[in-house]
PDB file of N, CA and C in Angstrom:
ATOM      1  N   UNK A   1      83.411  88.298 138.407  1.00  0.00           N
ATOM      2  CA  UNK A   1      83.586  88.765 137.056  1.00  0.00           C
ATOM      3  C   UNK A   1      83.780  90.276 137.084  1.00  0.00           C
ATOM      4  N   UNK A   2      85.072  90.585 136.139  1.00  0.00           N
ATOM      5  CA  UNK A   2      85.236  92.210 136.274  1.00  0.00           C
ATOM      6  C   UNK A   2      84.222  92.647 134.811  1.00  0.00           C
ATOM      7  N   UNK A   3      83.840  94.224 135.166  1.00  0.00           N
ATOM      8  CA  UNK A   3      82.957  94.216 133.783  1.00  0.00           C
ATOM      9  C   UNK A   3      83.709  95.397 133.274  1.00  0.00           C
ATOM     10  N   UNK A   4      84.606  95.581 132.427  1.00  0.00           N
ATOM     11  CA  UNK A   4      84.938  97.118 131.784  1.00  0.00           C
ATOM     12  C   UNK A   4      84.067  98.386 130.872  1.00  0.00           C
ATOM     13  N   UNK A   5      84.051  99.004 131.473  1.00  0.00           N
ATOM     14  CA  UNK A   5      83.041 100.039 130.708  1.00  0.00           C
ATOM     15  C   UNK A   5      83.890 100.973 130.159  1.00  0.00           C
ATOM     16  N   UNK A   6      83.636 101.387 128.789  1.00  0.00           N
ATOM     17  CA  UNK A   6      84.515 102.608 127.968  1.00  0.00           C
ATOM     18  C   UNK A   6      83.354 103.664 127.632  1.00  0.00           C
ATOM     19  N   UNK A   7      83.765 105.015 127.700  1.00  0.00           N
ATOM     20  CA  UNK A   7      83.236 106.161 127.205  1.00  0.00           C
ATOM     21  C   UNK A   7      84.254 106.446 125.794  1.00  0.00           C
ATOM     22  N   UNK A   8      84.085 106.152 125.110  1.00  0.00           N
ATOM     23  CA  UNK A   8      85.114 106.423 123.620  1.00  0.00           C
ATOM     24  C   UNK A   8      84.675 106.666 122.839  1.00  0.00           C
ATOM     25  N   UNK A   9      83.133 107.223 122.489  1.00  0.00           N
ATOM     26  CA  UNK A   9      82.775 108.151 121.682  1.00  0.00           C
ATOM     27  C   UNK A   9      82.738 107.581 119.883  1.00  0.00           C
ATOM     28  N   UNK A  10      82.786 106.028 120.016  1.00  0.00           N
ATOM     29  CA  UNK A  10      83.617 105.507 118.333  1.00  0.00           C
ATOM     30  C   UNK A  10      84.639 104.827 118.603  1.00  0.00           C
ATOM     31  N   UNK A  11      85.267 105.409 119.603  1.00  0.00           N
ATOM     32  CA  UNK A  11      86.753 104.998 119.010  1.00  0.00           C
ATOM     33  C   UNK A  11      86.792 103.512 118.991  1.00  0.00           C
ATOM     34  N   UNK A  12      86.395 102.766 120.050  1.00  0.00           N
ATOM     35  CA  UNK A  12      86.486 101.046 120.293  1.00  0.00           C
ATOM     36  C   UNK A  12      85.882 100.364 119.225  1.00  0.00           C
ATOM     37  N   UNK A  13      84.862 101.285 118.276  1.00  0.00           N
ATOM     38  CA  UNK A  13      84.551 100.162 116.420  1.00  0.00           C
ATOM     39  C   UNK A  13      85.721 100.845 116.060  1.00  0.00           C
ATOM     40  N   UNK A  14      86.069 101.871 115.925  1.00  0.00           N
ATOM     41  CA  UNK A  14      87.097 102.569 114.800  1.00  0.00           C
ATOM     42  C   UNK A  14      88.028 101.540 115.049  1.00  0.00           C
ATOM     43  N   UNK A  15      88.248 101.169 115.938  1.00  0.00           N
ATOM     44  CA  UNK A  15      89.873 100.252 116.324  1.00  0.00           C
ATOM     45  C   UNK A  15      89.204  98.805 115.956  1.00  0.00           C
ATOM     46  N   UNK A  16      88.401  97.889 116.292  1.00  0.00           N
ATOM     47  CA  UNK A  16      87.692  96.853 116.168  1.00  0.00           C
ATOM     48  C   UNK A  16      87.942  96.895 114.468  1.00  0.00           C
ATOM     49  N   UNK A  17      87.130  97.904 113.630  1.00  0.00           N
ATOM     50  CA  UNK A  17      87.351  98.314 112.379  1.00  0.00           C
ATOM     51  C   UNK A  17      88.573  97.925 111.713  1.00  0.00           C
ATOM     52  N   UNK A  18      89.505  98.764 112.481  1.00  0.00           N
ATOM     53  CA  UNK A  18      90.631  98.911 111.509  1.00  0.00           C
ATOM     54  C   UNK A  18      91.920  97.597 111.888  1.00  0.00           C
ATOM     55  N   UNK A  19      91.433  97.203 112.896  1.00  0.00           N
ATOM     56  CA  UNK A  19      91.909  95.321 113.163  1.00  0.00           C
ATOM     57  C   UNK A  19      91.230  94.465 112.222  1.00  0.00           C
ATOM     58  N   UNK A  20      90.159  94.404 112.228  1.00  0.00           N
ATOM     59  CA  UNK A  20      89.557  93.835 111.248  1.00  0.00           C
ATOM     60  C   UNK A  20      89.633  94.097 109.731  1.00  0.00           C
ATOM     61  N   UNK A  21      90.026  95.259 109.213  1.00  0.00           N
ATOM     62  CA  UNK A  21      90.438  95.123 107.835  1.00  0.00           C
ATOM     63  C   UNK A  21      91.598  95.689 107.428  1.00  0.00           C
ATOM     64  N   UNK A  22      92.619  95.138 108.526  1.00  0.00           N
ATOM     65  CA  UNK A  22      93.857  95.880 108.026  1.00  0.00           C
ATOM     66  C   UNK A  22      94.498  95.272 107.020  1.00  0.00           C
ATOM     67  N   UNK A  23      94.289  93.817 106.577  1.00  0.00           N
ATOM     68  CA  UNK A  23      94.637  93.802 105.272  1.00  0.00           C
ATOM     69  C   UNK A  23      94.346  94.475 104.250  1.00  0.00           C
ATOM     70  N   UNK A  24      92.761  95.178 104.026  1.00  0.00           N
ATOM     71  CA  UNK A  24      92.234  95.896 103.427  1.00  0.00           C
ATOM     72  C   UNK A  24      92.728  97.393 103.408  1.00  0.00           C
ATOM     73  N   UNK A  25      93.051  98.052 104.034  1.00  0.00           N
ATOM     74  CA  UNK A  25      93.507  98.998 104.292  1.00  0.00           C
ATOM     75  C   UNK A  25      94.749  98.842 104.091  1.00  0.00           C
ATOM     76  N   UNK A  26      95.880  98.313 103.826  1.00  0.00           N
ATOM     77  CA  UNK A  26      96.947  98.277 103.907  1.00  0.00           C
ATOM     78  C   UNK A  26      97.127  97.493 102.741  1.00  0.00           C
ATOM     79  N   UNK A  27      96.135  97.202 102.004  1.00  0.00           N
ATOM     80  CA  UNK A  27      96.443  96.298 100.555  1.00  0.00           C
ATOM     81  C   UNK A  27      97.696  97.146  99.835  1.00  0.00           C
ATOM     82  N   UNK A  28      98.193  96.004  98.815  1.00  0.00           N
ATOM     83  CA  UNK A  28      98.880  96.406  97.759  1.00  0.00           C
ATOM     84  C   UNK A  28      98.723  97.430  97.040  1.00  0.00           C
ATOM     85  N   UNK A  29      97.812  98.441  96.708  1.00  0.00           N
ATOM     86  CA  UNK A  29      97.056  99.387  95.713  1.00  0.00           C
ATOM     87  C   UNK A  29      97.853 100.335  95.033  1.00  0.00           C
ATOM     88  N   UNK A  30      98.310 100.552  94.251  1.00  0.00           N
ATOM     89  CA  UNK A  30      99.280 101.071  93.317  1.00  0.00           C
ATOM     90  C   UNK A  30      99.091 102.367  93.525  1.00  0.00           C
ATOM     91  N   UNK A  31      99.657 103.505  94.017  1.00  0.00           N
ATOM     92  CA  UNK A  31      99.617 104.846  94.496  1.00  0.00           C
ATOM     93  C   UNK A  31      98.754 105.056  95.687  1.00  0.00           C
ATOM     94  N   UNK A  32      98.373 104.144  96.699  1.00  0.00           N
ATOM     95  CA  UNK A  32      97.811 104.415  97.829  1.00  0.00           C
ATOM     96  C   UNK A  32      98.565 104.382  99.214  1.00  0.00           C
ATOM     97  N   UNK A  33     100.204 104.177  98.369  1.00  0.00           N
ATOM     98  CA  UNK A  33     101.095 104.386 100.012  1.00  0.00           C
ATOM     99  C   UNK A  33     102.073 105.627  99.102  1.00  0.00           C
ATOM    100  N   UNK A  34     102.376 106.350  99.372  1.00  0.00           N
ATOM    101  CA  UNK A  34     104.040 107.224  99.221  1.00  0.00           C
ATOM    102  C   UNK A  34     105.039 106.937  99.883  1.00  0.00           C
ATOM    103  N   UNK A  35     104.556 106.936 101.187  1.00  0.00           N
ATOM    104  CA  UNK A  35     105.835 106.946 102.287  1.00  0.00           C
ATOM    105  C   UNK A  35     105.479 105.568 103.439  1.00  0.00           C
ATOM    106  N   UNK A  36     106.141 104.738 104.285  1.00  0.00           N
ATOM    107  CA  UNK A  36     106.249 103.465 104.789  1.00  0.00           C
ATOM    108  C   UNK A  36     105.415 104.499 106.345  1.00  0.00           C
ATOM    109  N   UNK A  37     105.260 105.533 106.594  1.00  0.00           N
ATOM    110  CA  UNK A  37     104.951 106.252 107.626  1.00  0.00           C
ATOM    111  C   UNK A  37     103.365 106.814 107.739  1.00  0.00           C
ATOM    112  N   UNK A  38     102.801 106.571 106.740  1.00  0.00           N
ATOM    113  CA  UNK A  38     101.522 107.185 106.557  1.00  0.00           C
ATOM    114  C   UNK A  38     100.673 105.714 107.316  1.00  0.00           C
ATOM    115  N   UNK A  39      99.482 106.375 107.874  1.00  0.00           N
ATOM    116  CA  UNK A  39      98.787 105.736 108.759  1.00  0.00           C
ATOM    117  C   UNK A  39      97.312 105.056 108.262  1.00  0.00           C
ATOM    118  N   UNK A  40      97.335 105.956 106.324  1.00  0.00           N
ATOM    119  CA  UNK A  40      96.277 105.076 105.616  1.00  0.00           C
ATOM    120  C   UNK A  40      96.854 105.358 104.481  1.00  0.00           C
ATOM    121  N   UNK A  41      95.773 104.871 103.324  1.00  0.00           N
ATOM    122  CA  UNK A  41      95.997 104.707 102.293  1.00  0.00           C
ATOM    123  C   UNK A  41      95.185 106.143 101.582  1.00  0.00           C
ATOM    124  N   UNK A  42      96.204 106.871 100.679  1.00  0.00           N
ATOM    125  CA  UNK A  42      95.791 108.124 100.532  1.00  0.00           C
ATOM    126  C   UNK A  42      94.551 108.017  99.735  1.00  0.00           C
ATOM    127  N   UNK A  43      93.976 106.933  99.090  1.00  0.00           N
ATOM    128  CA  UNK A  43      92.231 107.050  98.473  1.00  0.00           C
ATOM    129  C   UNK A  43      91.417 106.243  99.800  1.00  0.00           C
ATOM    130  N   UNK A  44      91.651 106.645 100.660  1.00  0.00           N
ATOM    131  CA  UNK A  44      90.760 106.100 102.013  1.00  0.00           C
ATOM    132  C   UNK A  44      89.047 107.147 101.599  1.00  0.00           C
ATOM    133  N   UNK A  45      89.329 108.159 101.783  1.00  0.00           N
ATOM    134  CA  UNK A  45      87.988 108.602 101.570  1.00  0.00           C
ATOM    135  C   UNK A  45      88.035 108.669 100.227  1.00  0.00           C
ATOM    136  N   UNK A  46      87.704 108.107  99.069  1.00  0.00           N
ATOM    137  CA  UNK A  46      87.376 108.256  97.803  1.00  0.00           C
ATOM    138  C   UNK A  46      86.900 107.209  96.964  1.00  0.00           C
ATOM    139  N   UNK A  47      85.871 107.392  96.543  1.00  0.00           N
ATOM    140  CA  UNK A  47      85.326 106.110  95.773  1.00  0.00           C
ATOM    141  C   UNK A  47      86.101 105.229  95.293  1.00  0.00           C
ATOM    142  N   UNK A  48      87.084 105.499  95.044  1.00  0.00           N
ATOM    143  CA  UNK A  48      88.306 104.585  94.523  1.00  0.00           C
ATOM    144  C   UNK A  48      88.835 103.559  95.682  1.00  0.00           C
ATOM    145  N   UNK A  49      88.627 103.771  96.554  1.00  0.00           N
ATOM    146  CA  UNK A  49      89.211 102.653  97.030  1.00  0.00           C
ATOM    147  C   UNK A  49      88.162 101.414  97.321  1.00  0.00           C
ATOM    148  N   UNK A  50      86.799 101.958  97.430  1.00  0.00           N
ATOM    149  CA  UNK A  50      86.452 100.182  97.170  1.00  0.00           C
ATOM    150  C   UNK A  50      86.431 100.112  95.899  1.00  0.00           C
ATOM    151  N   UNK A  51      86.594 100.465  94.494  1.00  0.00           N
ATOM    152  CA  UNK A  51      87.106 100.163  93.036  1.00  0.00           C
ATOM    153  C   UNK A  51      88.304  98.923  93.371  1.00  0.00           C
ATOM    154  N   UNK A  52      88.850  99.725  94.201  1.00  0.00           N
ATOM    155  CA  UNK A  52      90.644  99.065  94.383  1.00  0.00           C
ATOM    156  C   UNK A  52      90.263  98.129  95.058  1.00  0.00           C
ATOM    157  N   UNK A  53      89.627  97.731  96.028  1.00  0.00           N
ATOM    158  CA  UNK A  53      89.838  96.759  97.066  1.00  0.00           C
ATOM    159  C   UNK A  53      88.897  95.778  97.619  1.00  0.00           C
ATOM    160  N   UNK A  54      87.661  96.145  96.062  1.00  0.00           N
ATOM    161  CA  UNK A  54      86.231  95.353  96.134  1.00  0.00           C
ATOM    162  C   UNK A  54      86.591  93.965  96.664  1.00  0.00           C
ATOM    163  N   UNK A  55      87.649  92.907  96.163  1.00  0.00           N
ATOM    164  CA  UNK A  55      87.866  91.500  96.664  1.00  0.00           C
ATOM    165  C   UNK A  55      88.021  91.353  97.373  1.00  0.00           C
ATOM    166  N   UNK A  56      89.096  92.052  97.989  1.00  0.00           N
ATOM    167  CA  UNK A  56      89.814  91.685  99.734  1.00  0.00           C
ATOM    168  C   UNK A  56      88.408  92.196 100.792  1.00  0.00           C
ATOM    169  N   UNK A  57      87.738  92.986 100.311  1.00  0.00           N
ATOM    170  CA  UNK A  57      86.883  93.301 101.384  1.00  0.00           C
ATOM    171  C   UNK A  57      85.811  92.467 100.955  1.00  0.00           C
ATOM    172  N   UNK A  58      85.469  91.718 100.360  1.00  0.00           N
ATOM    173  CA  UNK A  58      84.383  90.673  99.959  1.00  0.00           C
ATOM    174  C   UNK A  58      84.789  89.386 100.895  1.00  0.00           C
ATOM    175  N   UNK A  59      85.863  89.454 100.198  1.00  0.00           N
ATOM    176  CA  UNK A  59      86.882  88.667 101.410  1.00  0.00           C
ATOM    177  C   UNK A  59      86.412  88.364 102.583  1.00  0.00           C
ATOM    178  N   UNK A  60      87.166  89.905 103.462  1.00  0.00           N
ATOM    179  CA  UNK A  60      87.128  89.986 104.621  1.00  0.00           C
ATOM    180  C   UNK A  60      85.510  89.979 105.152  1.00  0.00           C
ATOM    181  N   UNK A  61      84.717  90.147 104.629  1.00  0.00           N
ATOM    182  CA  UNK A  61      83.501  90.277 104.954  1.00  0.00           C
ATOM    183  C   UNK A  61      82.819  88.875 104.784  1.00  0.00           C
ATOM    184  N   UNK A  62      83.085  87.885 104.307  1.00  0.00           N
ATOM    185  CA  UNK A  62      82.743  86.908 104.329  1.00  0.00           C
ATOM    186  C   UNK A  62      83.677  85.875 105.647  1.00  0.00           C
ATOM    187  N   UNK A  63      84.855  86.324 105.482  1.00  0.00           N
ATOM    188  CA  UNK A  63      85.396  85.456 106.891  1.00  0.00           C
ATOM    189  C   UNK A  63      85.099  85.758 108.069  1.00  0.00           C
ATOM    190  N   UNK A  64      84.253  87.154 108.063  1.00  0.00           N
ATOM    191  CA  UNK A  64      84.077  87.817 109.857  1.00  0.00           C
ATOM    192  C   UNK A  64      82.344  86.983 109.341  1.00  0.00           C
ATOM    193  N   UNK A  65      81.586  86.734 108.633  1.00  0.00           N
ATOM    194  CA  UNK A  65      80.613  85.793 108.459  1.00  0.00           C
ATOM    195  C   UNK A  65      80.752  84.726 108.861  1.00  0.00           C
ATOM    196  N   UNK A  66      81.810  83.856 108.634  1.00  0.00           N
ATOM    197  CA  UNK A  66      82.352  82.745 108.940  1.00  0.00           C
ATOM    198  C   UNK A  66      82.553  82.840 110.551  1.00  0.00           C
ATOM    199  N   UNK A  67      82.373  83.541 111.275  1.00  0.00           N
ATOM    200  CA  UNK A  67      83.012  83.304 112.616  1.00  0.00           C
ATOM    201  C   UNK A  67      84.962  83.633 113.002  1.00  0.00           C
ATOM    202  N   UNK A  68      85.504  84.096 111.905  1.00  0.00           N
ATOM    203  CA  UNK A  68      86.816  84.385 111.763  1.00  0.00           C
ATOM    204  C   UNK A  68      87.138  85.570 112.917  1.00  0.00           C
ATOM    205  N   UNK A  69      85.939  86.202 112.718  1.00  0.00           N
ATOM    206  CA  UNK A  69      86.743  88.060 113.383  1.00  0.00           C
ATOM    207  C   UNK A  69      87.400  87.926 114.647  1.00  0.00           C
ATOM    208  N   UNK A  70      87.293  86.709 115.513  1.00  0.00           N
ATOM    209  CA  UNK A  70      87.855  86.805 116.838  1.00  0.00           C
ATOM    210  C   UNK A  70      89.710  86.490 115.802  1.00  0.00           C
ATOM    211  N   UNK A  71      89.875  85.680 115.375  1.00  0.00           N
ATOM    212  CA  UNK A  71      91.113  84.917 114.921  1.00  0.00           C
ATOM    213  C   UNK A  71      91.634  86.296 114.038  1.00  0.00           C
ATOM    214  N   UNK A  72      91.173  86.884 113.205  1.00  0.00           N
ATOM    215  CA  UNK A  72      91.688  88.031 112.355  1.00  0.00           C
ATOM    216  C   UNK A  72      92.633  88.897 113.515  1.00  0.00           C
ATOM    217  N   UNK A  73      91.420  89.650 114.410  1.00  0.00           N
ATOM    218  CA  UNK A  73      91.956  90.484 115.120  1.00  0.00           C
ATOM    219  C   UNK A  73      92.939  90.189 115.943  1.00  0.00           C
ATOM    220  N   UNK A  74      92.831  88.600 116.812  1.00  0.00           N
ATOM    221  CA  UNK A  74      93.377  88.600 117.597  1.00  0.00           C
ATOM    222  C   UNK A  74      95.020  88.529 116.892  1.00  0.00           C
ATOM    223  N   UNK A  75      95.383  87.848 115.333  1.00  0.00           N
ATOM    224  CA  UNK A  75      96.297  88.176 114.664  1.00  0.00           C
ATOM    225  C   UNK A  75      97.454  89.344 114.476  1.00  0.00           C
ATOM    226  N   UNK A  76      96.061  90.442 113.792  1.00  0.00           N
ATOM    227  CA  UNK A  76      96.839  91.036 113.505  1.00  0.00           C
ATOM    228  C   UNK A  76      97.272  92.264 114.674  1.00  0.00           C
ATOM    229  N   UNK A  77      96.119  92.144 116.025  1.00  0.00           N
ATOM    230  CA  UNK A  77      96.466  92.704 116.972  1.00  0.00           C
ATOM    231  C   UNK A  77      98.534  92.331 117.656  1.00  0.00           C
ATOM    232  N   UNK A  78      98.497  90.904 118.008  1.00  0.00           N
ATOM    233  CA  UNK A  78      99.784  90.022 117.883  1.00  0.00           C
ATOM    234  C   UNK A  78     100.575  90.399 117.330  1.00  0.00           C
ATOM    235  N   UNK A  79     100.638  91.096 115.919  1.00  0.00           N
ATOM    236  CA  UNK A  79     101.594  91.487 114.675  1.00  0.00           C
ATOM    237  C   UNK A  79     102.068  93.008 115.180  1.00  0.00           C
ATOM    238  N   UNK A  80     101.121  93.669 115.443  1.00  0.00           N
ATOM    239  CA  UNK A  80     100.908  95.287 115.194  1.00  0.00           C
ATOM    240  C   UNK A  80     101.085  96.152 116.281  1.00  0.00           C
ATOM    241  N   UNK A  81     100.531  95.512 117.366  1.00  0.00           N
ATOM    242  CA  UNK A  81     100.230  96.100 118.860  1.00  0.00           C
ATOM    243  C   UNK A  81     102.216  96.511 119.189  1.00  0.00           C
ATOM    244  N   UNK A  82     103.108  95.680 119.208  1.00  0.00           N
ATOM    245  CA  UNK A  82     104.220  96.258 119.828  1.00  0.00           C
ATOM    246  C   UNK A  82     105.017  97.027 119.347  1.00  0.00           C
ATOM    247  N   UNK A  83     105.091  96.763 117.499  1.00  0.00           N
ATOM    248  CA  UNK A  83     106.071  97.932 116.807  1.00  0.00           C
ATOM    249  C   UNK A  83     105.950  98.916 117.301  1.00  0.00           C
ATOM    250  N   UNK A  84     107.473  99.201 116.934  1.00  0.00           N
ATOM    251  CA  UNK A  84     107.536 100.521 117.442  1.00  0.00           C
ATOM    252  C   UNK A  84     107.753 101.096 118.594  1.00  0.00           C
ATOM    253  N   UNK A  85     107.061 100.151 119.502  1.00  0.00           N
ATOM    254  CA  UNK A  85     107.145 100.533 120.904  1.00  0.00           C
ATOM    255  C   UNK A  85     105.701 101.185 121.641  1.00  0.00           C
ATOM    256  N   UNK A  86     104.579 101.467 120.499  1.00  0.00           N
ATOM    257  CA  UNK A  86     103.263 101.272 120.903  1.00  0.00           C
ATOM    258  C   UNK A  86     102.647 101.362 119.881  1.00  0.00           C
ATOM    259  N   UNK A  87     102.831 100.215 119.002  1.00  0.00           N
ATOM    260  CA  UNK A  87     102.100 100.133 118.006  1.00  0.00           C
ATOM    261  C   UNK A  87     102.376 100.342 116.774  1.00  0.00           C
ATOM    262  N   UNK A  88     101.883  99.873 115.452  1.00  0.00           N
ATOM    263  CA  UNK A  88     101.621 100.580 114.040  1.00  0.00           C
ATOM    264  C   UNK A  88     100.802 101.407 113.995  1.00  0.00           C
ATOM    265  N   UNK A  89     100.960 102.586 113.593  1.00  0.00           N
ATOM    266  CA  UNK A  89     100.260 103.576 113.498  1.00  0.00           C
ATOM    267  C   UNK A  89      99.193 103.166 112.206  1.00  0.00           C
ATOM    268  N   UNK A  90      97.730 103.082 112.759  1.00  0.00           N
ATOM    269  CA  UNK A  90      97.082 103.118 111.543  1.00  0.00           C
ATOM    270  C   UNK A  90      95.221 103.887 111.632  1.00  0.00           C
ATOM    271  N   UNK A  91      95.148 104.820 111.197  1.00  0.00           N
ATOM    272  CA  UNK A  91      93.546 105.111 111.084  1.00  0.00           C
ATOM    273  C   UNK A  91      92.397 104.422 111.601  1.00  0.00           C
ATOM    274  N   UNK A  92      92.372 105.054 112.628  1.00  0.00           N
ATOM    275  CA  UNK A  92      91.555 104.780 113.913  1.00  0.00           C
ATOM    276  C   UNK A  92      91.854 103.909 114.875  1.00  0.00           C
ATOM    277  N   UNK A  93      92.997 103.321 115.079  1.00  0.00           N
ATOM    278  CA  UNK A  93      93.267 102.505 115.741  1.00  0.00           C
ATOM    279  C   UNK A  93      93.808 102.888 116.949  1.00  0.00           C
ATOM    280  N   UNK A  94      93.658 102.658 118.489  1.00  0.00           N
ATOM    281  CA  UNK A  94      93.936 103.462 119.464  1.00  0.00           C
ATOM    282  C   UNK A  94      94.725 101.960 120.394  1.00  0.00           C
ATOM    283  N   UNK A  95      95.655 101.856 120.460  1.00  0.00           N
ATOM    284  CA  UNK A  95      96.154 100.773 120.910  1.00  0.00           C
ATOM    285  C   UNK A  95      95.935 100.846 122.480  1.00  0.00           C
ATOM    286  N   UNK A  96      96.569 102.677 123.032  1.00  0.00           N
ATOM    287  CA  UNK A  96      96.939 102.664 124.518  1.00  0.00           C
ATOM    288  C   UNK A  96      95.341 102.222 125.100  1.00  0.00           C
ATOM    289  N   UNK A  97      94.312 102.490 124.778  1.00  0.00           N
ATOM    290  CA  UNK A  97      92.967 102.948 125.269  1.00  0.00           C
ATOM    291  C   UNK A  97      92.488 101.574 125.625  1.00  0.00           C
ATOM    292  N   UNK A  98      92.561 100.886 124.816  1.00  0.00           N
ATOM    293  CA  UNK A  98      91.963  98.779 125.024  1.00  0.00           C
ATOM    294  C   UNK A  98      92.876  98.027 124.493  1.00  0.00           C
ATOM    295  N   UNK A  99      92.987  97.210 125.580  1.00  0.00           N
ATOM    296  CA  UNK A  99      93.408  96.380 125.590  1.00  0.00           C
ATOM    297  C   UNK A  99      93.316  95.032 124.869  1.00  0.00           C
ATOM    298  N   UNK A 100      94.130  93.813 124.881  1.00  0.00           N
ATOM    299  CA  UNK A 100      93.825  93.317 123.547  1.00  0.00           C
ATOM    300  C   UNK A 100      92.602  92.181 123.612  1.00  0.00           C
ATOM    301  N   UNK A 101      92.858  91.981 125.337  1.00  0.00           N
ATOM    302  CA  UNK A 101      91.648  91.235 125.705  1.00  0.00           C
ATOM    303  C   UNK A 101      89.800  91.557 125.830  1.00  0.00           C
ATOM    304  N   UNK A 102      90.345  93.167 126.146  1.00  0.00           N
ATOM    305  CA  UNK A 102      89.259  93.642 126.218  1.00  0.00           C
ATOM    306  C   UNK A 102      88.378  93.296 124.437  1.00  0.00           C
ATOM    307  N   UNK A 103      89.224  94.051 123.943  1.00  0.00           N
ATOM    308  CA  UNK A 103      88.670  93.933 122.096  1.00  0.00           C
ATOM    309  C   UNK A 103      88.171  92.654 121.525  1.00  0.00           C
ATOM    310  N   UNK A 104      88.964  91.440 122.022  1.00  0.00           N
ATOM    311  CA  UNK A 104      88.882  90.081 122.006  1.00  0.00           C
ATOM    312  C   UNK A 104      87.155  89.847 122.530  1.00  0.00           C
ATOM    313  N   UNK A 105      87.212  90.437 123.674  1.00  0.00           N
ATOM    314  CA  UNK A 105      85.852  90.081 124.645  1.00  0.00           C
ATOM    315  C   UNK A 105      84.480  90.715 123.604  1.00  0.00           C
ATOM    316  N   UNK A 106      84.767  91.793 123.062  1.00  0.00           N
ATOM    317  CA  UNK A 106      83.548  92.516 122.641  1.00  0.00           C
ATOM    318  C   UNK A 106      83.677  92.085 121.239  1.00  0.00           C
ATOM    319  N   UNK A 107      84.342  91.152 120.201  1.00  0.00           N
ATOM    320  CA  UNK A 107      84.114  91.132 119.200  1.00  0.00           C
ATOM    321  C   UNK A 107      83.301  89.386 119.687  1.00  0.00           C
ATOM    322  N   UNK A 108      83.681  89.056 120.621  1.00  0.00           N
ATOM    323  CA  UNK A 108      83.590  87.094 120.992  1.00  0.00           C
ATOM    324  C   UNK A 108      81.474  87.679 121.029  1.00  0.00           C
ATOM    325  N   UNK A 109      81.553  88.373 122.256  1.00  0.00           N
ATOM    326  CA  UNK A 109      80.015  89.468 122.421  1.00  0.00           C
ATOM    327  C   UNK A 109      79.110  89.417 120.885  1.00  0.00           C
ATOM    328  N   UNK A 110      79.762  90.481 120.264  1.00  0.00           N
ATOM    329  CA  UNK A 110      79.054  90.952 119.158  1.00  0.00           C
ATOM    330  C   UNK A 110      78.747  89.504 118.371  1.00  0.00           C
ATOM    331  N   UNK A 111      79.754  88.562 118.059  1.00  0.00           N
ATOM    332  CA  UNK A 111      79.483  87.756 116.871  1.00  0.00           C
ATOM    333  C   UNK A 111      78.715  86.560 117.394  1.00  0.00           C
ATOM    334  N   UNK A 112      78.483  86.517 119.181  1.00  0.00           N
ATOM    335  CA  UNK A 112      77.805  85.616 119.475  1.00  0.00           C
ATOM    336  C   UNK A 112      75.829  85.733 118.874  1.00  0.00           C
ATOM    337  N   UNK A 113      76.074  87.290 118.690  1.00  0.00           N
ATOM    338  CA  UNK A 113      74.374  87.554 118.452  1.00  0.00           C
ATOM    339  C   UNK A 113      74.394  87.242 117.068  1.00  0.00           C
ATOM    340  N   UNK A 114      75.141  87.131 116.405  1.00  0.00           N
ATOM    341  CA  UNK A 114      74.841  86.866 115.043  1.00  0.00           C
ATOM    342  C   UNK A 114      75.164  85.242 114.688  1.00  0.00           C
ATOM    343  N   UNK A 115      75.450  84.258 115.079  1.00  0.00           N
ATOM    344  CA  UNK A 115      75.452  82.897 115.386  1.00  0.00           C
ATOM    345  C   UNK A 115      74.069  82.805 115.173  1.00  0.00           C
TER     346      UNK A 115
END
């Protein structure tokens, strides 16, 4: 068995994170995109966006309850990981750094303790 160890300071939840609620983050929200190039949604830090996005993240927080978060990520990882040529650019998400198996392994980890 190989064991991978990361020094990333955050970054491996920030990315775990932002796989996991990129529907949320990327919702529909009426003045939270300008341009198809921006990497969040411009009320990311502002009370307004859980105003905006209380459901989808009730949502999402109930399906990573459900045992979903391996199937979410491994999704929208599938979707996101190649545009472009390394990735969709999105707030906190570090594609080059882990891999998709690796991320796979530590969310399978985490949700086994909560079973």
């Amino acid at each position: 068995m190989v064991i991978t160890r990361y020094h990333s300071e955050g970054r491996i939840v920030s990315t775990i994170f932002g796989l996991l609620f990129w529907s949320v983050l990327f919702a529909p929200v009426p003045g939270a995109f300008e341009t198809p190039y921006q990497t969040a949604p411009l009320d990311l830090a502002h009370d307004s966006f859980l105003a905006a996005r209380r459901d989808v993240i009730e949502e999402r927080l109930e399906e990573i309850k459900e045992g979903k978060a391996r199937d979410i990520l491994e999704e929208v990882d599938a979707r996101e990981r190649e545009r472009g040529g390394s990735g969709t650019w999105a707030v906190g998400v570090n594609w080059e750094r882990f891999p998709r198996e690796d991320l796979l392994e530590i969310v399978d980890v985490r949700t086994s303790f909560h079973s």
